[in-house]
Protein backbone atom coordinates (compact mmCIF):
# COMPACT_ATOMS: atom_id res chain seq x y z
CA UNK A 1 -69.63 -10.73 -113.96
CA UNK A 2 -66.06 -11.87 -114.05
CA UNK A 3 -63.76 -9.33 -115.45
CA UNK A 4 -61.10 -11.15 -118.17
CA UNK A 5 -57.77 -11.49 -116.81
CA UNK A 6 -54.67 -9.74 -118.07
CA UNK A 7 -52.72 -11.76 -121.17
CA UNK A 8 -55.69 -14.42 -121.88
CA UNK A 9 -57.31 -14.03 -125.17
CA UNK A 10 -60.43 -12.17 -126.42
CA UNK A 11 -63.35 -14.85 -126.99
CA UNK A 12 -62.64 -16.13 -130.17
CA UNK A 13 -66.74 -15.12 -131.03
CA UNK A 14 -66.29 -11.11 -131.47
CA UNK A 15 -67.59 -10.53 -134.43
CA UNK A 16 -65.19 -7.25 -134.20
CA UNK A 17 -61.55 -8.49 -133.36
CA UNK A 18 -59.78 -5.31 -133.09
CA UNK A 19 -56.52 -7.13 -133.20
CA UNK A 20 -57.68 -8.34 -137.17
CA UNK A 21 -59.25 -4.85 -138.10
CA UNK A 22 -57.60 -3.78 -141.20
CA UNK A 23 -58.27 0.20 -140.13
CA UNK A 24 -56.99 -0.21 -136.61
CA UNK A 25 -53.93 -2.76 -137.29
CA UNK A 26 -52.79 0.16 -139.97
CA UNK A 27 -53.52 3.09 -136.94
CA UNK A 28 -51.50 0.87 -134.61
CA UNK A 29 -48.33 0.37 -137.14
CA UNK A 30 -48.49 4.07 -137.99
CA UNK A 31 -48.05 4.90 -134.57
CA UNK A 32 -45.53 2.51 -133.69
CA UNK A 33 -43.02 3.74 -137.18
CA UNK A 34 -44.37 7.96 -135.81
CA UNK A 35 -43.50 7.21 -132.33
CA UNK A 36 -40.15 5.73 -133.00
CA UNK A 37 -38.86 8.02 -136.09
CA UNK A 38 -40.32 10.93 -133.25
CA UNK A 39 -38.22 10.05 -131.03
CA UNK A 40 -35.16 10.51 -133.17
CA UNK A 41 -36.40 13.58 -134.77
CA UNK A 42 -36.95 15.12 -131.04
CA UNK A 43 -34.11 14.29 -129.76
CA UNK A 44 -31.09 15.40 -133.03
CA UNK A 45 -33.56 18.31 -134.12
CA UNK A 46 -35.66 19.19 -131.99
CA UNK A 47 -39.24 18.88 -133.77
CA UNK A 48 -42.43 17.21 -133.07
CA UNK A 49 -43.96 14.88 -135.47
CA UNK A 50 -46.02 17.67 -137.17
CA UNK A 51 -43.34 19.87 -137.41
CA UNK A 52 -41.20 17.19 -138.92
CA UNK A 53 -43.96 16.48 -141.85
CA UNK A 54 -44.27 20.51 -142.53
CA UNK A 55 -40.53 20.51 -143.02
CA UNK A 56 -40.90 17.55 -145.26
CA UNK A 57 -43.93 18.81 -147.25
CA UNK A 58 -42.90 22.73 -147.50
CA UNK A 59 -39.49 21.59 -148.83
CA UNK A 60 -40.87 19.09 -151.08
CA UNK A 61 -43.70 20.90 -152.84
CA UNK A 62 -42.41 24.42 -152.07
CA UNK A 63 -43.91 27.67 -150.65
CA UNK A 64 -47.49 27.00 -149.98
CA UNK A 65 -51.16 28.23 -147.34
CA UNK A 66 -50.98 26.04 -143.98
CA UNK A 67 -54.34 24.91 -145.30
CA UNK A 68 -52.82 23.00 -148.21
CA UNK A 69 -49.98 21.59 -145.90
CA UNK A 70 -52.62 20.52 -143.98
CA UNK A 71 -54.26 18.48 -146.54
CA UNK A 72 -50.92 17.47 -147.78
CA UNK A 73 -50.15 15.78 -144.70
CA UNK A 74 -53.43 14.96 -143.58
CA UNK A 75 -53.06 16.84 -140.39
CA UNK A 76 -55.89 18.64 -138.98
CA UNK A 77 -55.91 22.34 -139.49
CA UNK A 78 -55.01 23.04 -135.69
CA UNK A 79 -52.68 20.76 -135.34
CA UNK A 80 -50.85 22.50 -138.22
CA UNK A 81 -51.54 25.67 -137.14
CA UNK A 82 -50.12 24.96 -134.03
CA UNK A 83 -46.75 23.51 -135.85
CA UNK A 84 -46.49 26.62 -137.67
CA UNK A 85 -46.72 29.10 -134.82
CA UNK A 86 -43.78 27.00 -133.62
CA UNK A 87 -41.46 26.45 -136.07
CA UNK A 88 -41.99 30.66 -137.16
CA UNK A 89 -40.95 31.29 -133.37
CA UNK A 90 -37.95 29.29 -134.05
CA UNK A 91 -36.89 30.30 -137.58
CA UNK A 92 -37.65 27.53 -139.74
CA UNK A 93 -40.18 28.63 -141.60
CA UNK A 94 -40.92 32.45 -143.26
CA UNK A 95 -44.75 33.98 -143.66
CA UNK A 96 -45.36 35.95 -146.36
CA UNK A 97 -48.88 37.45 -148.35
CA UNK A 98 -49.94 36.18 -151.47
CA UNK A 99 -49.39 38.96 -153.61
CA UNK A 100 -52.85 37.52 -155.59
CA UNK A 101 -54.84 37.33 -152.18
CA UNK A 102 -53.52 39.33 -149.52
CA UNK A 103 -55.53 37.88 -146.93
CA UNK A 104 -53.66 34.25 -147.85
CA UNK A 105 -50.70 33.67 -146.39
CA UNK A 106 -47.72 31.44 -147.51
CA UNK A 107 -45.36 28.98 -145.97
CA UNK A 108 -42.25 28.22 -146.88
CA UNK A 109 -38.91 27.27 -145.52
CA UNK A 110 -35.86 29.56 -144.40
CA UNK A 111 -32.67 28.57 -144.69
CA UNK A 112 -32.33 27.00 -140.94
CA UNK A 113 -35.17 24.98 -141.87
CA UNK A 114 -34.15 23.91 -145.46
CA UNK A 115 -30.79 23.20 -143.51
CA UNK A 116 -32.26 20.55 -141.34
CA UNK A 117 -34.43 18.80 -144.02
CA UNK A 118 -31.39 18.03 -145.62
CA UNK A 119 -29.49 16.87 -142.76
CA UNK A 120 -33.26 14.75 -141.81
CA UNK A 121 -33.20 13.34 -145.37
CA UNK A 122 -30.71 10.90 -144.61
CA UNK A 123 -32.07 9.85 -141.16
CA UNK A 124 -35.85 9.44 -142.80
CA UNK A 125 -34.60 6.72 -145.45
CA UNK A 126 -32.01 4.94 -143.25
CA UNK A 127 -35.47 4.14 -140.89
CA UNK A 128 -37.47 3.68 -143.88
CA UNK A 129 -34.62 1.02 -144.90
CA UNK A 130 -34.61 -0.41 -141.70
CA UNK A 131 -38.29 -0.90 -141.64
CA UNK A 132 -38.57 -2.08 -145.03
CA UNK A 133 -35.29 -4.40 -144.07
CA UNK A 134 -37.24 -7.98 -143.20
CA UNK A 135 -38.54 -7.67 -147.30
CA UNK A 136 -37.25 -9.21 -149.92
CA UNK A 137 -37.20 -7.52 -153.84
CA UNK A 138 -40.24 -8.52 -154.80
CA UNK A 139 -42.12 -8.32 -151.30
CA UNK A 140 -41.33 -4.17 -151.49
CA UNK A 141 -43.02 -4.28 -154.79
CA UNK A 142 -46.30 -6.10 -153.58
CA UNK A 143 -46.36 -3.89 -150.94
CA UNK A 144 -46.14 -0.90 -152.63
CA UNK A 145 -49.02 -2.40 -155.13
CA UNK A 146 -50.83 -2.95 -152.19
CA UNK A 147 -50.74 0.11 -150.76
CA UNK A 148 -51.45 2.06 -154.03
CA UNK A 149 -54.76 -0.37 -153.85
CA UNK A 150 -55.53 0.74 -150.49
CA UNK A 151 -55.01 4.17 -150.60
CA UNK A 152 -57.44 4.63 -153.93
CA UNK A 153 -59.99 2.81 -151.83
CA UNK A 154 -59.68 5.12 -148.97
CA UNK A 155 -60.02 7.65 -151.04
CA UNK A 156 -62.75 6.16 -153.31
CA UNK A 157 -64.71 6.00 -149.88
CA UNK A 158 -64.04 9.05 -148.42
CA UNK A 159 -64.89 10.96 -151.47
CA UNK A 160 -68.33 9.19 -151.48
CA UNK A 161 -68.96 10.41 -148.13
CA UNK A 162 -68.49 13.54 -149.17
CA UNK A 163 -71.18 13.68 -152.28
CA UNK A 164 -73.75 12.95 -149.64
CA UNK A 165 -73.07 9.33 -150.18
CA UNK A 166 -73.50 7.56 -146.92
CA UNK A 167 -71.44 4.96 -145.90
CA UNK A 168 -71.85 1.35 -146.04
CA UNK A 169 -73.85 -0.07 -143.11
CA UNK A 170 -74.13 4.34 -141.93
């Protein structure tokens, strides 16, 4: 069996291109815009990626449980947890009890961290600007249609998954 060589092209018979895959090119694209807005988030603040969307949810929607910023931002519950622990350590956020459930506790930024998100405001839609740069008016506007579409069909699907409904071809 002859393995493919580097740079030549997938046979043009996959039923499966990954390169065409309308789940994977999106995965791909998110990571690339992450990655890159990551990078300048590390490097003039100091957070990670998940930090970066707590400080952007918590100041956005206000004081809430690190389970609802984690279905917020679609982070897993670790991965949040894990955020937290580290932005507490370094002063960005404040824990307190729910005074109607004591055993819930609540999120919500201090003033360092309510200091950077508005110092990261700027940064987040000069990038978002820069991305969007290569579309016109009107091409913004289709996209923003389209992903509205998109993101009520993800959810249309995942919410049938989870009333037992399985999947198509599952």
């Amino acid at each position: 069996m002859k393995i493919a060589e580097q740079g030549t092209e997938p046979p043009q018979a996959d039923p499966l291109a990954l390169e065409a895959f309308l789940p994977y090119r999106l995965s791909i694209l998110s990571n690339r815009v992450s990655n890159a807005i990551a990078r300048v988030y590390q490097r003039k603040f100091g957070l990670s990626i998940p930090e970066w969307r707590l400080v952007a949810v918590v100041g956005r929607f206000g004081p809430m449980s690190a389970n609802e910023a984690a279905e917020r931002t679609e982070m897993d519950k670790v991965r949040v947890s894990r955020a937290v622990q580290r932005m507490l350590a370094a002063g960005l956020l404040e824990r307190a009890t729910d005074a109607h459930d004591r055993r819930r506790s609540i999120l919500q930024l201090s003033p360092k961290g309510a200091a950077i998100r508005e110092e990261i405001a700027p940064f987040a839609l000069a990038i978002e600007q820069q991305l969007l740069a290569p579309l016109s008016e009107s091409d913004r506007a289709e996209l923003d249609r389209v992903m509205r579409m998109l993101e009520k069909s993800a959810m249309t699907f995942l919410e049938s998954g989870r009333k037992g409904k399985r999947p198509v071809g599952a």
